[in-house]
Protein backbone atom coordinates (compact mmCIF):
# COMPACT_ATOMS: atom_id res chain seq x y z
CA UNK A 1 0.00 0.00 0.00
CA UNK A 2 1.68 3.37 -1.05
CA UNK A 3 0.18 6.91 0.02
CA UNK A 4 1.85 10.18 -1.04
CA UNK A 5 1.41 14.10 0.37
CA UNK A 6 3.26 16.57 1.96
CA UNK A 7 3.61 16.47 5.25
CA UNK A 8 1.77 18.87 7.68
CA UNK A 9 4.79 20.53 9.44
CA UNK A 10 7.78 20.62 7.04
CA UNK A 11 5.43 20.56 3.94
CA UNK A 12 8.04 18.39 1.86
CA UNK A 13 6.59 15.28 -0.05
CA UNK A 14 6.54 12.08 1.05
CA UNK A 15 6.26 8.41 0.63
CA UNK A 16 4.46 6.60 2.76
CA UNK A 17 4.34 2.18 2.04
CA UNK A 18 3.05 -0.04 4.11
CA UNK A 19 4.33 -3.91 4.06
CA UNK A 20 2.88 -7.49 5.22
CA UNK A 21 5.54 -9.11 7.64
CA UNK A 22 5.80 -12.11 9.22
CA UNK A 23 6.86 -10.76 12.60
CA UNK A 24 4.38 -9.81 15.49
CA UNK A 25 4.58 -6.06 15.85
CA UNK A 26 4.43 -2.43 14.20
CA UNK A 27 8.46 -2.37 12.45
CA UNK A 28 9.37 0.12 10.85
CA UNK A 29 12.17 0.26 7.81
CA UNK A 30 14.30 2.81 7.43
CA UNK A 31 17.48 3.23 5.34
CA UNK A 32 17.42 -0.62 5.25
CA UNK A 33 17.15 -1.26 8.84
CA UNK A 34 13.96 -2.52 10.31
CA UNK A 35 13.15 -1.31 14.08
CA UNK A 36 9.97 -1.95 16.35
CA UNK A 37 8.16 0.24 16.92
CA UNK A 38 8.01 -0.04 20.83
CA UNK A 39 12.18 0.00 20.99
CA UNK A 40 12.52 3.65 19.33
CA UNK A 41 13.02 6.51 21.49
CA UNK A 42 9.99 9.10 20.69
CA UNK A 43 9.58 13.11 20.91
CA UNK A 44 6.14 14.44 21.48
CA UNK A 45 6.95 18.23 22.20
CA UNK A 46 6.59 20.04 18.84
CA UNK A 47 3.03 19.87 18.11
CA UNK A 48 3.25 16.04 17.34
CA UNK A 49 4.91 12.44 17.51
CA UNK A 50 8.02 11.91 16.36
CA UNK A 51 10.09 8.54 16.30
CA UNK A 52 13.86 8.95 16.71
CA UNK A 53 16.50 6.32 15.36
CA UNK A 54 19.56 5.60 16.47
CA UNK A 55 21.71 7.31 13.96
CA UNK A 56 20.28 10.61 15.10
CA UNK A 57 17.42 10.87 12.21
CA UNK A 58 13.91 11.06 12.61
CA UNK A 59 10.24 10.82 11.18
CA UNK A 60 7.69 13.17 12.31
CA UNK A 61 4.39 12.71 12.74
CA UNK A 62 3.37 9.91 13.20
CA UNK A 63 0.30 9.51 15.01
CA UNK A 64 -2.31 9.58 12.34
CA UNK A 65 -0.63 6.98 10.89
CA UNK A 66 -0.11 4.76 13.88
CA UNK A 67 -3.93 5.74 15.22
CA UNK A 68 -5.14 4.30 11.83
CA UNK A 69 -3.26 1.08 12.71
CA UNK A 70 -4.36 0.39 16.20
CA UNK A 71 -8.01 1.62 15.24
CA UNK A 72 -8.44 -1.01 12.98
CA UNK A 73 -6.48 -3.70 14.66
CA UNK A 74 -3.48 -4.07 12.59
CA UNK A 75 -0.09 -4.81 14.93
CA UNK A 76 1.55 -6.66 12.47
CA UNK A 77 2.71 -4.45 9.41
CA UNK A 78 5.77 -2.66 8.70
CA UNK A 79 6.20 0.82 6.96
CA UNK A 80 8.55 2.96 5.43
CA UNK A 81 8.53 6.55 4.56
CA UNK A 82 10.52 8.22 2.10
CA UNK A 83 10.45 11.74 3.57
CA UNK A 84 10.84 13.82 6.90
CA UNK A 85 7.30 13.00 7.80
CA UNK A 86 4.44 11.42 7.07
CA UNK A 87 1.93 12.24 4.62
CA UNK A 88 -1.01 14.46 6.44
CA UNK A 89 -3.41 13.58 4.04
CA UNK A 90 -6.30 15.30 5.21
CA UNK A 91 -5.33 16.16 8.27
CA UNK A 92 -7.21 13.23 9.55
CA UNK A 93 -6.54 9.56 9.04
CA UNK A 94 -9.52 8.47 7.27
CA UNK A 95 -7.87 8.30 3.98
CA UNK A 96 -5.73 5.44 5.26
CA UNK A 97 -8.01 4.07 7.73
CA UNK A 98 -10.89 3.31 4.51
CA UNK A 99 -7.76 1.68 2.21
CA UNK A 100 -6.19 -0.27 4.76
CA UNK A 101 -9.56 -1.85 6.05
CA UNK A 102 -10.30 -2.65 2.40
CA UNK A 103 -6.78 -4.07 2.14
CA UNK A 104 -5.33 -5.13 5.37
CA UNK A 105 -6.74 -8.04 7.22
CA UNK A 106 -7.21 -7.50 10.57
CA UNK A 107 -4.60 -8.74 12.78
CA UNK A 108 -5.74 -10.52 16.51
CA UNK A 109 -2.93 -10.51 18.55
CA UNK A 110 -2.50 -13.66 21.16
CA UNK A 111 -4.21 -12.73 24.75
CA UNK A 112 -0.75 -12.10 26.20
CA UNK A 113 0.27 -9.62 24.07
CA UNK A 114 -2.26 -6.89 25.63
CA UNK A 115 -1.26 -4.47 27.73
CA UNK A 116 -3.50 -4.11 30.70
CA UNK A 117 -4.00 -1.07 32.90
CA UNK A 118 -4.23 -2.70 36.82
CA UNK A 119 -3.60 0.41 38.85
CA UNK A 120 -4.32 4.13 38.16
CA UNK A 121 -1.23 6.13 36.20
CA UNK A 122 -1.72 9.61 35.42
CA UNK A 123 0.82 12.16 34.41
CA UNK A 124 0.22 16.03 34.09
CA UNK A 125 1.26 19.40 33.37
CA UNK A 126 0.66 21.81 36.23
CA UNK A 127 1.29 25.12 33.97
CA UNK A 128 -1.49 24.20 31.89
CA UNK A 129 -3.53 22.73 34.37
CA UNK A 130 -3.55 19.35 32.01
CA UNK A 131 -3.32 15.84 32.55
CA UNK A 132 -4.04 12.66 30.90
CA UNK A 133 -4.52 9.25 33.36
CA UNK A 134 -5.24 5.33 32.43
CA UNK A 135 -7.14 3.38 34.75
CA UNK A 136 -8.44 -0.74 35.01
CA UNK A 137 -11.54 -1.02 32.70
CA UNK A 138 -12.85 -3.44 30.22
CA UNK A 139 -12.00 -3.21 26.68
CA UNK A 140 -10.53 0.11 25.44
CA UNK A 141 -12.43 3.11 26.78
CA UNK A 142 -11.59 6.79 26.40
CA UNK A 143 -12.65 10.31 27.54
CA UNK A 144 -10.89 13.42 26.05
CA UNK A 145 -12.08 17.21 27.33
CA UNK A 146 -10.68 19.91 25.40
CA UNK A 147 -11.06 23.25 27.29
CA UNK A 148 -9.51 27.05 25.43
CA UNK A 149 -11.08 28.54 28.19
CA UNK A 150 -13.91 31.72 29.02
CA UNK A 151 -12.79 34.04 26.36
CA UNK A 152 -13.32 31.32 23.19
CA UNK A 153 -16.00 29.62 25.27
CA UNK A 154 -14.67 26.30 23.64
CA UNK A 155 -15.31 23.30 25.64
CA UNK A 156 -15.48 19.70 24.24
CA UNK A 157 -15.83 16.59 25.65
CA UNK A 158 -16.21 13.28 23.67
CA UNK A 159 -16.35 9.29 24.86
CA UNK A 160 -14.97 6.78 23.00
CA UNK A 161 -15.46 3.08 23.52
CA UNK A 162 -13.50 1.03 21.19
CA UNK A 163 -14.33 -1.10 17.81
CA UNK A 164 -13.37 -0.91 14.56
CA UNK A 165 -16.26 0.76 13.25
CA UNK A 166 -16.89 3.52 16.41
CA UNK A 167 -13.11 4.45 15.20
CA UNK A 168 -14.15 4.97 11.60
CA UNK A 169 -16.89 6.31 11.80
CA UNK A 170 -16.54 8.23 15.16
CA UNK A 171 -12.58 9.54 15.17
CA UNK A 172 -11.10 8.44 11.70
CA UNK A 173 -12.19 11.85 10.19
CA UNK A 174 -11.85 13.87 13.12
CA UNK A 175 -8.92 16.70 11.16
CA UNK A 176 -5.89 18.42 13.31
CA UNK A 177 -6.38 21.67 14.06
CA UNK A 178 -4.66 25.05 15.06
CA UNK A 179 -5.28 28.16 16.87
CA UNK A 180 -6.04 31.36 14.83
CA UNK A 181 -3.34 32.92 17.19
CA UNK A 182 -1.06 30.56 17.01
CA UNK A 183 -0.20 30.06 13.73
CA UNK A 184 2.04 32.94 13.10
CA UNK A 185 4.44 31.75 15.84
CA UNK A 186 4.30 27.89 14.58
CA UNK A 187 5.21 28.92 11.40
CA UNK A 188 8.22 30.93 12.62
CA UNK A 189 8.94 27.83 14.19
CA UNK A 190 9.42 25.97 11.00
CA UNK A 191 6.62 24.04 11.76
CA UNK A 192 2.85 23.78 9.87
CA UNK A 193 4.30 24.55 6.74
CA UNK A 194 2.33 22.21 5.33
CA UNK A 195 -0.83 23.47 6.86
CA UNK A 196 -4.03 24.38 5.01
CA UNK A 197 -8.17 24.74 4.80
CA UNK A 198 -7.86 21.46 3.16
CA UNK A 199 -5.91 19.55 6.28
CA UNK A 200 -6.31 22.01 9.32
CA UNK A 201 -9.13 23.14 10.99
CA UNK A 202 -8.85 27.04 12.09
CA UNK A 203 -10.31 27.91 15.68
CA UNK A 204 -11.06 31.42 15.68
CA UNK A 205 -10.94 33.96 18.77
CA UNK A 206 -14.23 34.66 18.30
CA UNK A 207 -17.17 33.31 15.97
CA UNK A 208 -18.00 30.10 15.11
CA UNK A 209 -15.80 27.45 13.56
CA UNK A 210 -16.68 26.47 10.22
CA UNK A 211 -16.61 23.67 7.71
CA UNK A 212 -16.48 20.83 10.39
CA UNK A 213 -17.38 17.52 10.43
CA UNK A 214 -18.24 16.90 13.94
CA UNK A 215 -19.85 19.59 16.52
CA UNK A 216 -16.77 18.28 18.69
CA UNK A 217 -14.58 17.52 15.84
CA UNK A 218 -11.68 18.90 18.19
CA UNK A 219 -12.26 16.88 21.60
CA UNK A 220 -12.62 13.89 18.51
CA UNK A 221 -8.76 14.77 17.17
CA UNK A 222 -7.54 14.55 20.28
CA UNK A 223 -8.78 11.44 20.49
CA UNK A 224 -7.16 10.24 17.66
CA UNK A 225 -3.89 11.66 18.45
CA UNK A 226 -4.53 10.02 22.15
CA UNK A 227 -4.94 6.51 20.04
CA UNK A 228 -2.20 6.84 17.79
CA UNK A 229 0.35 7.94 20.60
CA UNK A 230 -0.79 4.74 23.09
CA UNK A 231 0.35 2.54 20.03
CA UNK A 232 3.54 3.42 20.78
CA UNK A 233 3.50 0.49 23.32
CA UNK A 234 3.23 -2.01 20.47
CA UNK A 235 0.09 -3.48 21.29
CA UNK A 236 -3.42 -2.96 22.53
CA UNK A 237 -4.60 -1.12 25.68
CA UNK A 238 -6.85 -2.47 27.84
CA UNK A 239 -8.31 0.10 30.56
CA UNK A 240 -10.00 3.53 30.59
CA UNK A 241 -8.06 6.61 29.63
CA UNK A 242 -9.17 9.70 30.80
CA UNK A 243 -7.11 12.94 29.00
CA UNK A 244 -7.97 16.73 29.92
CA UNK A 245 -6.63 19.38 27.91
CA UNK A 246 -4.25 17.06 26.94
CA UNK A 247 -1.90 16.86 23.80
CA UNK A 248 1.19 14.62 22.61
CA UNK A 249 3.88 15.65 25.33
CA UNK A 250 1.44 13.80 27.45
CA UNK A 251 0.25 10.58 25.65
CA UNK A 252 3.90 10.19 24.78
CA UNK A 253 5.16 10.35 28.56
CA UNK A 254 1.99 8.10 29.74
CA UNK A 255 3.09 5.84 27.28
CA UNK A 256 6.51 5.82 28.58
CA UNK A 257 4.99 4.91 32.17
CA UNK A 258 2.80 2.23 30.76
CA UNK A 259 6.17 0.52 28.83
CA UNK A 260 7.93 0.90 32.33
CA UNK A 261 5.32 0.23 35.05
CA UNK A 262 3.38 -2.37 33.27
CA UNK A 263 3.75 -5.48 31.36
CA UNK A 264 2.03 -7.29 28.52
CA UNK A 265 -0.93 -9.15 30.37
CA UNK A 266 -3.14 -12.37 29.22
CA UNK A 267 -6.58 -10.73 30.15
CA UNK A 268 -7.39 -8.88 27.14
């Protein structure tokens, strides 16, 4: 499976293929090297996931593509990119989600392979006020608030309970999205310059968003993101994960505490 675009922050093409392997796990190829997923160090502190190799490269974004995996089941694949970052399609991942369910079979992974939540984890951000937690639950559950406070009067909330189709039809399409303020200073960041009205919803300072697909298409992106950064651990969560104003810096570090407190269980 090949999928081309620019991607979202650096806004240089890529290619983005996707592989069959033999091996249980997410791998991923680059410069003839094959890595899992789980062993690569990650960076989720500019505005998105990024995997870094050993050699000092990296590939940015990530997420969508690894929230498109896990939504539909697939932990054993590999993938390569030919780029700086992946493709942002739409800004969502529904363009790879519908061709790889078409195209991919679904991959069950053995009961012991699951990682299981059995005590309460949370890790936060006390500037912002933020913090995302994982508790013991059945199946995969989540609940993502997204709060830009009194003078936007934007406040989302959205609940999530796990299945292939509530992830296509629920989160799949749910775009990225930016700021009005904020886009002058990501830019001089180097960063979004691959942005657009066709892959990146605008939230004004004041009036109504337009154009989107979901009343709480925001609290819904972060709930992709939230996916796609949990599938850093390599295989399925099983628990409740509660996120509040939340964004990659903290999936990414409650993913690290999951790898380190936890291990794979046979309950799931």
């Amino acid at each position: 499976m090949v999928l081309q675009g620019k991607g979202l922050h650096t806004g240089v093409e890529s290619t983005l293929r996707l592989y069959p392997v033999d091996e249980l796990g997410i791998w991923v190829e680059k410069e003839g090297k094959r890595y899992n997923l789980q062993d690569l160090e990650v960076d989720g502190s500019a505005r998105g996931t990024a995997l870094l190799f050993p050699d000092g490269k990296s590939l940015k974004t990530v997420e969508h593509l690894l929230a498109a995996l896990s939504g539909l089941g697939v932990w054993q694949v590999a993938f390569s990119v030919e780029g700086p970052e992946v493709p942002a399609m739409d800004g969502s991942c529904f363009p790879l989600a519908k061709e790889l369910s078409g195209n991919v079979e679904e991959i069950s992974l053995e009961k012991d392979l699951c990682v299981d939540v059995a005590f309460p984890i949370w890790v936060h951000d006390e500037n912002r006020k933020a913090f995302v937690a994982a508790f013991p639950g059945e199946g995969f559950q989540t609940s993502v608030v997204v709060n830009y406070g009194t003078e936007r009067g934007i406040t989302q909330a959205f609940e999530y309970v796990h299945s292939e189709g509530a992830f296509l039809e629920e989160v799949a399409k749910a775009r990225t999205f930016v700021l009005e303020e904020e886009i002058e200073f990501v830019i001089s960041r180097g960063l979004g310059l691959g942005g657009s009205k066709d892959n990146t919803v605008v939230v004004p300072l004041r009036g109504p968003m337009e154009g989107l697909r979901y009343p709480d298409e925001l609290a819904r992106h972060k709930t992709l993101d939230l996916i796609g950064d949990l599938s850093l651990l390599g295989s399925p969560v099983r628990g409740i994960v509660v996120s509040y104003k939340g964004g990659h810096a903290l999936n990414v570090e409650l993913a690290r505490r999951l790898k380190r407190l936890l291990v794979r269980d046979n309950v799931c």
